[in-house]
PDB file of N, CA and C in Angstrom:
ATOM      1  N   UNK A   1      56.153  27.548  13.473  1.00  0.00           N
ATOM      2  CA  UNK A   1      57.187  28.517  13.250  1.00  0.00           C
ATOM      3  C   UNK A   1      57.820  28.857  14.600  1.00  0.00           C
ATOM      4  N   UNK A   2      59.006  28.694  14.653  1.00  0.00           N
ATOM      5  CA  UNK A   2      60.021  29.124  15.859  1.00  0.00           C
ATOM      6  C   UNK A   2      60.980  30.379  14.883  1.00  0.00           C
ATOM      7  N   UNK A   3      60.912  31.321  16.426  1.00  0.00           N
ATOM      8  CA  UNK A   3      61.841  32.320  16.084  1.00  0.00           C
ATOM      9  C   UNK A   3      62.745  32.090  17.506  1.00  0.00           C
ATOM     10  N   UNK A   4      64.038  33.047  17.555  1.00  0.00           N
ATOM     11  CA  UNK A   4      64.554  33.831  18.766  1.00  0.00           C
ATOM     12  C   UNK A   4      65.356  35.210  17.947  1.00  0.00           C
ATOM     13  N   UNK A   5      66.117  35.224  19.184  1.00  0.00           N
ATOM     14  CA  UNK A   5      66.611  36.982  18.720  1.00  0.00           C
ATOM     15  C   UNK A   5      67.744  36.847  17.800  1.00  0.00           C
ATOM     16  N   UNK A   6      67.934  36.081  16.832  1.00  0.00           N
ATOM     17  CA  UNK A   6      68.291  36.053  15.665  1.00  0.00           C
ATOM     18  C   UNK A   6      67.305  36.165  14.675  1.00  0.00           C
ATOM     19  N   UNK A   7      66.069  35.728  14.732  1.00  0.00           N
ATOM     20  CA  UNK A   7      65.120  35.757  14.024  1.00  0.00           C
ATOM     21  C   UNK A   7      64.414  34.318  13.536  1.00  0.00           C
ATOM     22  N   UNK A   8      64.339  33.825  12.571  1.00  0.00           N
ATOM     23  CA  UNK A   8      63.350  32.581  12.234  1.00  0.00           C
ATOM     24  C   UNK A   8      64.401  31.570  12.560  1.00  0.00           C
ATOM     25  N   UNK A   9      64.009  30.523  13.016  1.00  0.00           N
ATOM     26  CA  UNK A   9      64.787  29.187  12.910  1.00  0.00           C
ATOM     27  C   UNK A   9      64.164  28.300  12.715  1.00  0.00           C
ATOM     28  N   UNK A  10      62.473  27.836  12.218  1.00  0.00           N
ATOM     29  CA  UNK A  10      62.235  26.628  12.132  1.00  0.00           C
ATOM     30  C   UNK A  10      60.872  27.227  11.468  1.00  0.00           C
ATOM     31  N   UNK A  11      60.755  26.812  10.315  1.00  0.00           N
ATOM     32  CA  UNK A  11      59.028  27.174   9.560  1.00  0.00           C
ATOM     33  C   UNK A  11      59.072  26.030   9.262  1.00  0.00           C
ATOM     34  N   UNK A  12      58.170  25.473   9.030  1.00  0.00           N
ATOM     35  CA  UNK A  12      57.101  24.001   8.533  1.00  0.00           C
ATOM     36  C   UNK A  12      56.109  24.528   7.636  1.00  0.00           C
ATOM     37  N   UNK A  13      56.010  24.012   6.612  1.00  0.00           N
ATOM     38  CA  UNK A  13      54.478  24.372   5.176  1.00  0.00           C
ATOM     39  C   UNK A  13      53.885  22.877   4.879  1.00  0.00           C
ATOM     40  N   UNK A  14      52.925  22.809   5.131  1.00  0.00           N
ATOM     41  CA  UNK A  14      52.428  21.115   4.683  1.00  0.00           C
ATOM     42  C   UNK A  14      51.825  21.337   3.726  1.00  0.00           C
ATOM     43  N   UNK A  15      51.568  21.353   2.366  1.00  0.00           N
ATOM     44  CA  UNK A  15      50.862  21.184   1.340  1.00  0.00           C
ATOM     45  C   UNK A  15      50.327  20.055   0.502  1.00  0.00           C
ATOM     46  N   UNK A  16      49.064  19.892   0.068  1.00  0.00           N
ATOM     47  CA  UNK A  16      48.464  18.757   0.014  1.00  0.00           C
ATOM     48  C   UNK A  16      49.483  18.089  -1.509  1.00  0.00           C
ATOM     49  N   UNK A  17      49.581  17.238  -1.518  1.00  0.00           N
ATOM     50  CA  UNK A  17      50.131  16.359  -2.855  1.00  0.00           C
ATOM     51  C   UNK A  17      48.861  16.294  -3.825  1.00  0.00           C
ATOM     52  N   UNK A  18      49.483  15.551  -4.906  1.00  0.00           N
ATOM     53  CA  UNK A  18      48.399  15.200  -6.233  1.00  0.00           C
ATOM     54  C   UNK A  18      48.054  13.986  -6.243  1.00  0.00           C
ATOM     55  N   UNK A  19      48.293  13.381  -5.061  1.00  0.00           N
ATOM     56  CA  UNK A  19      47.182  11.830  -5.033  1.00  0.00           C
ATOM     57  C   UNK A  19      46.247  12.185  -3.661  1.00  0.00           C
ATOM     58  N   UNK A  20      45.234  11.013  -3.523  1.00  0.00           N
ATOM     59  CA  UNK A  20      44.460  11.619  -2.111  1.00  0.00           C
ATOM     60  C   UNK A  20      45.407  10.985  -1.378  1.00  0.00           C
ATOM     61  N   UNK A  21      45.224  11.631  -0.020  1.00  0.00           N
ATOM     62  CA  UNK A  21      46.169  11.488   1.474  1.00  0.00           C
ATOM     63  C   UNK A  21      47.454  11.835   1.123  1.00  0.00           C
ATOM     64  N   UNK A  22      47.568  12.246  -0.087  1.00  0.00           N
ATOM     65  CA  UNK A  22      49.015  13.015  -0.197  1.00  0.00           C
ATOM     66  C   UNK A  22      49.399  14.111   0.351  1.00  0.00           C
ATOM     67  N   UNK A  23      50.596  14.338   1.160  1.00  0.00           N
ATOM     68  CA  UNK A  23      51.216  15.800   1.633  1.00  0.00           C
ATOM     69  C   UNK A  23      52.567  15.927   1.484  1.00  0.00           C
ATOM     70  N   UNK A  24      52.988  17.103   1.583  1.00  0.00           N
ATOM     71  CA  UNK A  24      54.432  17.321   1.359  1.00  0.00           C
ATOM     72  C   UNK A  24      55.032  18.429   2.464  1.00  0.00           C
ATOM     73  N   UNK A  25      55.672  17.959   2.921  1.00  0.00           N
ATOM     74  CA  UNK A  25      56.329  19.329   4.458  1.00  0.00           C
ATOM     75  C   UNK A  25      57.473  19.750   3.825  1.00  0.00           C
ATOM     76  N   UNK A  26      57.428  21.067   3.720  1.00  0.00           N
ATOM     77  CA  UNK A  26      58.810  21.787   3.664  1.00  0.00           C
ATOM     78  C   UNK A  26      59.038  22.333   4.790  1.00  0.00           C
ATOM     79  N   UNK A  27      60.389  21.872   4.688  1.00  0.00           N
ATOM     80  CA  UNK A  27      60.954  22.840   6.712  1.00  0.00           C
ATOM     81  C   UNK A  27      62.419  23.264   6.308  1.00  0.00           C
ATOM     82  N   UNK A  28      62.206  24.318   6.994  1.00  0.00           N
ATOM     83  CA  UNK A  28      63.509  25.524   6.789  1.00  0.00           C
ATOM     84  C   UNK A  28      64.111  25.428   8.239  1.00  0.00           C
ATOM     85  N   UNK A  29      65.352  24.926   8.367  1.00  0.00           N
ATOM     86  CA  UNK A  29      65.935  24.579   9.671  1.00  0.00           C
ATOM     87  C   UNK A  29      67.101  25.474   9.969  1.00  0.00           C
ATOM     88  N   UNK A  30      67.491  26.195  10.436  1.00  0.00           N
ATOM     89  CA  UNK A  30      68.663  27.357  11.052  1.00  0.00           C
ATOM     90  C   UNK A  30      69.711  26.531  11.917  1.00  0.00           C
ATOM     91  N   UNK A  31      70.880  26.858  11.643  1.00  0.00           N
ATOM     92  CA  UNK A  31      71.564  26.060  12.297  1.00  0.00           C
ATOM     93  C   UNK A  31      71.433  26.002  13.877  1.00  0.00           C
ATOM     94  N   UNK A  32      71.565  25.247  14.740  1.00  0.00           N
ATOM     95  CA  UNK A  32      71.765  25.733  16.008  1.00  0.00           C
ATOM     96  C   UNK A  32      71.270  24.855  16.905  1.00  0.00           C
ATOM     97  N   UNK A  33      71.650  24.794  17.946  1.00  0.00           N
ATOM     98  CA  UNK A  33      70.895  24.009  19.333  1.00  0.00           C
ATOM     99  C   UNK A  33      69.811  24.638  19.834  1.00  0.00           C
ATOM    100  N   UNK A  34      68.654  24.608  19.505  1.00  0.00           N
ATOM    101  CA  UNK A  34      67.185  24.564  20.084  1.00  0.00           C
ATOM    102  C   UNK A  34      66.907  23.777  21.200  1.00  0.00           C
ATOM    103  N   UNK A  35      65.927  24.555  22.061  1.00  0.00           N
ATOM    104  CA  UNK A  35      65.156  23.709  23.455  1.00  0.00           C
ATOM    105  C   UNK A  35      64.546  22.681  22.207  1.00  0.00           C
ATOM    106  N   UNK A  36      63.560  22.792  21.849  1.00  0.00           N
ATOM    107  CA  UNK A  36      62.954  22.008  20.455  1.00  0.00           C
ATOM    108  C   UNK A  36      63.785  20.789  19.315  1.00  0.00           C
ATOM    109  N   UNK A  37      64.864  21.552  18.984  1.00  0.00           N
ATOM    110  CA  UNK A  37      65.532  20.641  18.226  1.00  0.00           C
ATOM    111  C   UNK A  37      66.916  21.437  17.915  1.00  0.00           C
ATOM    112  N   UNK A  38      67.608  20.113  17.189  1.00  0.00           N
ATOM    113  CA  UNK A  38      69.088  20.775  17.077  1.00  0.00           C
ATOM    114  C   UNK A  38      69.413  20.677  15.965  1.00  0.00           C
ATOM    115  N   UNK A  39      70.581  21.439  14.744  1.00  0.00           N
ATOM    116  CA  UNK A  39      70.743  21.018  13.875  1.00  0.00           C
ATOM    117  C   UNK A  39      72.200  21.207  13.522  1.00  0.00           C
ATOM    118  N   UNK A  40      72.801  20.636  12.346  1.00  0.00           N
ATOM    119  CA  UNK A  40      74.300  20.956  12.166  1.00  0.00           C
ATOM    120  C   UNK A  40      74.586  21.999  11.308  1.00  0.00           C
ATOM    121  N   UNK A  41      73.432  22.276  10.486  1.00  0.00           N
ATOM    122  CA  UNK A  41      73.622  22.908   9.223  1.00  0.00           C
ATOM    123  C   UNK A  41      71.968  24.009   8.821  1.00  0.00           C
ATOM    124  N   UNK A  42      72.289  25.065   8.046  1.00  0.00           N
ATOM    125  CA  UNK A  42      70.479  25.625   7.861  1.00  0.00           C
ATOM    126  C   UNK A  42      70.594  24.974   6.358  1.00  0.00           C
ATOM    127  N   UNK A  43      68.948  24.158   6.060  1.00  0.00           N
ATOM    128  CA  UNK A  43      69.109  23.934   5.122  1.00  0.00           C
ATOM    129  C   UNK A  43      67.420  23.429   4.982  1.00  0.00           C
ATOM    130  N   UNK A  44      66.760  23.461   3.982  1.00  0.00           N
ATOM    131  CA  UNK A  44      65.414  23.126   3.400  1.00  0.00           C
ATOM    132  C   UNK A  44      65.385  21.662   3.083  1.00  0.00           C
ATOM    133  N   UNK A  45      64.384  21.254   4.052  1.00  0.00           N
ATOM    134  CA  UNK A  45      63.956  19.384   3.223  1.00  0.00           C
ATOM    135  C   UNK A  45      62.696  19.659   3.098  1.00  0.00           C
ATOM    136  N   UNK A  46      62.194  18.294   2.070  1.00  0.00           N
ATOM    137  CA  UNK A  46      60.701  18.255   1.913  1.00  0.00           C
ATOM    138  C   UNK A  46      60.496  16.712   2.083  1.00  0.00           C
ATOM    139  N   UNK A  47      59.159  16.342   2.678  1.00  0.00           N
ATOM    140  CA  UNK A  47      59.120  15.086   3.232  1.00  0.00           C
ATOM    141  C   UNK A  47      57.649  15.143   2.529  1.00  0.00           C
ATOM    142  N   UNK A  48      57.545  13.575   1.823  1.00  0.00           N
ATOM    143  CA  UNK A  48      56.719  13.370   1.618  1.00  0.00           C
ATOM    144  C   UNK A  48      55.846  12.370   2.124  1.00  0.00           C
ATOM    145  N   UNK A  49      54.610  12.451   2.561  1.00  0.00           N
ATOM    146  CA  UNK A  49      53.727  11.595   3.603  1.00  0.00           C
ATOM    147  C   UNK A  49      52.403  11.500   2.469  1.00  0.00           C
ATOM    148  N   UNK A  50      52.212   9.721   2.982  1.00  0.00           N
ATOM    149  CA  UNK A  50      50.804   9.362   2.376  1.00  0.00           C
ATOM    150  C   UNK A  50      50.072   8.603   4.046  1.00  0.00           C
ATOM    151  N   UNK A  51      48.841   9.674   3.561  1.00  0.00           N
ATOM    152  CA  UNK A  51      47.791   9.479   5.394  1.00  0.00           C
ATOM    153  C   UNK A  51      48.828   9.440   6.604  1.00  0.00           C
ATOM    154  N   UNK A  52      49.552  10.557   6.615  1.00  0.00           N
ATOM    155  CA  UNK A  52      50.665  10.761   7.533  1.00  0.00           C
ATOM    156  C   UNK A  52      51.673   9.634   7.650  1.00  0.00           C
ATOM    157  N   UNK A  53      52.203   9.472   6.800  1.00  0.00           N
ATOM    158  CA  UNK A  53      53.090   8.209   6.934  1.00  0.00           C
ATOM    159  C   UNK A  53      54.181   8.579   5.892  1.00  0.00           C
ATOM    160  N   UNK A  54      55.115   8.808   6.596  1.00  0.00           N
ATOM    161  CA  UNK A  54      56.690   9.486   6.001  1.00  0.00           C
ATOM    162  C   UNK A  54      56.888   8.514   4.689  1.00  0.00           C
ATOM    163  N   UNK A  55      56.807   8.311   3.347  1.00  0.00           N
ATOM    164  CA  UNK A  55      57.147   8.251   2.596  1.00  0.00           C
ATOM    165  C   UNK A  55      58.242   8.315   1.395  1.00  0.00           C
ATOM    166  N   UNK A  56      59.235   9.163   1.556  1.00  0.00           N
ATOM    167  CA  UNK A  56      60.379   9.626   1.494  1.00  0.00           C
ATOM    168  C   UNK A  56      61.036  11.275   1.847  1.00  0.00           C
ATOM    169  N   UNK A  57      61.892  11.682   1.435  1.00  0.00           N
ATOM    170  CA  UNK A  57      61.992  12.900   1.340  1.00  0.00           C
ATOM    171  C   UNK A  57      63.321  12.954   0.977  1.00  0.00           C
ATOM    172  N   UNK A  58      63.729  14.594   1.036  1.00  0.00           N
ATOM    173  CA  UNK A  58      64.965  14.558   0.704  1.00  0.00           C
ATOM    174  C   UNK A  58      65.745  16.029   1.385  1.00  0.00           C
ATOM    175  N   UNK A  59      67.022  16.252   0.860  1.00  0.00           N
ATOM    176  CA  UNK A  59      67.117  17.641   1.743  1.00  0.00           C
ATOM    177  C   UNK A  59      67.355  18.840   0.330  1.00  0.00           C
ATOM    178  N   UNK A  60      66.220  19.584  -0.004  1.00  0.00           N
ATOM    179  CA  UNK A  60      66.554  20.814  -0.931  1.00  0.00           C
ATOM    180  C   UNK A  60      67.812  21.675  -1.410  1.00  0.00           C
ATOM    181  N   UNK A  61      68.336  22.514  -0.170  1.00  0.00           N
ATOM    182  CA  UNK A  61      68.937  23.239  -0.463  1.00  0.00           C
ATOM    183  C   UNK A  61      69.835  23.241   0.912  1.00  0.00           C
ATOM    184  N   UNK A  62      70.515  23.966   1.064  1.00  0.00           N
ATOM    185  CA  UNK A  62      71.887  23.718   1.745  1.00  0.00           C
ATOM    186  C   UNK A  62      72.323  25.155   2.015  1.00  0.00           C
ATOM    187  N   UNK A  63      72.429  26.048   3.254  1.00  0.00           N
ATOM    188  CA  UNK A  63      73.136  27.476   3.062  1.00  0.00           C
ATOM    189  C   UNK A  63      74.542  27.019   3.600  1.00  0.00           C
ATOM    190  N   UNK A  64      75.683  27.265   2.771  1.00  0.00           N
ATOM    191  CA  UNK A  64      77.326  26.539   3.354  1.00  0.00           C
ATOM    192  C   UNK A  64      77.876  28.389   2.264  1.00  0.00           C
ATOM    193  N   UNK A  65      78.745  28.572   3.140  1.00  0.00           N
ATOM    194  CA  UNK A  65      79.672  29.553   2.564  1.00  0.00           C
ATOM    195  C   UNK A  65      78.786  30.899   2.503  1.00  0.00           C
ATOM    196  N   UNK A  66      77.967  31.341   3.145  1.00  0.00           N
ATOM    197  CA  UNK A  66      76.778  32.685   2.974  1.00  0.00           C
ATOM    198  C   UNK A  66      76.063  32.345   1.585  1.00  0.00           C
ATOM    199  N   UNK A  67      75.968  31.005   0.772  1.00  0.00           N
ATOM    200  CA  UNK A  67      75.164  31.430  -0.363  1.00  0.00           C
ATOM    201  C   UNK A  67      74.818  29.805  -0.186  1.00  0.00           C
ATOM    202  N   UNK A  68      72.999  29.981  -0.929  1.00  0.00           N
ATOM    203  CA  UNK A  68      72.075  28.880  -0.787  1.00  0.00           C
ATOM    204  C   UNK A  68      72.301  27.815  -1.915  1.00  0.00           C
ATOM    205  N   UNK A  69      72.595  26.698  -1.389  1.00  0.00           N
ATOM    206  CA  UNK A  69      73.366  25.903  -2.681  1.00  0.00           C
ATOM    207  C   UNK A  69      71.913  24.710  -2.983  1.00  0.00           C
ATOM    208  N   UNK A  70      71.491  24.783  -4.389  1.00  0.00           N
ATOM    209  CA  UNK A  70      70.337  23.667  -4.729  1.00  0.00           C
ATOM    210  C   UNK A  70      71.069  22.439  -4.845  1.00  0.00           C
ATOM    211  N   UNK A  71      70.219  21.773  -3.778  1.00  0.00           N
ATOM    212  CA  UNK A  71      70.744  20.024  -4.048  1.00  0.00           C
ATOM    213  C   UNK A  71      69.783  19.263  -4.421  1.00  0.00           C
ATOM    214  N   UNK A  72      70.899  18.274  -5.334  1.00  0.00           N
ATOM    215  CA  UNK A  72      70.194  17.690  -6.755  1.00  0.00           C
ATOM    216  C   UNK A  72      70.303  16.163  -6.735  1.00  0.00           C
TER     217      UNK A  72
END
């Protein structure tokens, strides 16, 4: 979890999947240029890893216009 004086810009959740060595990362990204990382847009992906090995993922949700748009 990264904050600054805006407040949160980067949480990570790894939760185990329903096969073994399954996991799933959700990360909540804030727009902005980070020492850490940079981004264009705030928006939620979830990545899925088998025995740490990126598997696919995709990008959730999207904040564009002040309201959180579900992508499908």
């Amino acid at each position: 979890m990264l904050k600054d004086e805006k407040g949160l810009c980067l949480w990570e959740i790894t939760v185990p999947g329903k096969k073994a060595g399954e996991t799933i990362e959700y990360a909540y990204r804030r727009k902005g240029n980070f020492k850490e990382f940079q981004t264009s847009g705030t928006e939620i992906t979830v990545m899925y890893l088998e025995d740490d090995i990126p598997t696919g993922g995709t990008t959730a949700a999207r904040f564009l216009n002040g309201e959180w748009k579900i992508i499908k």
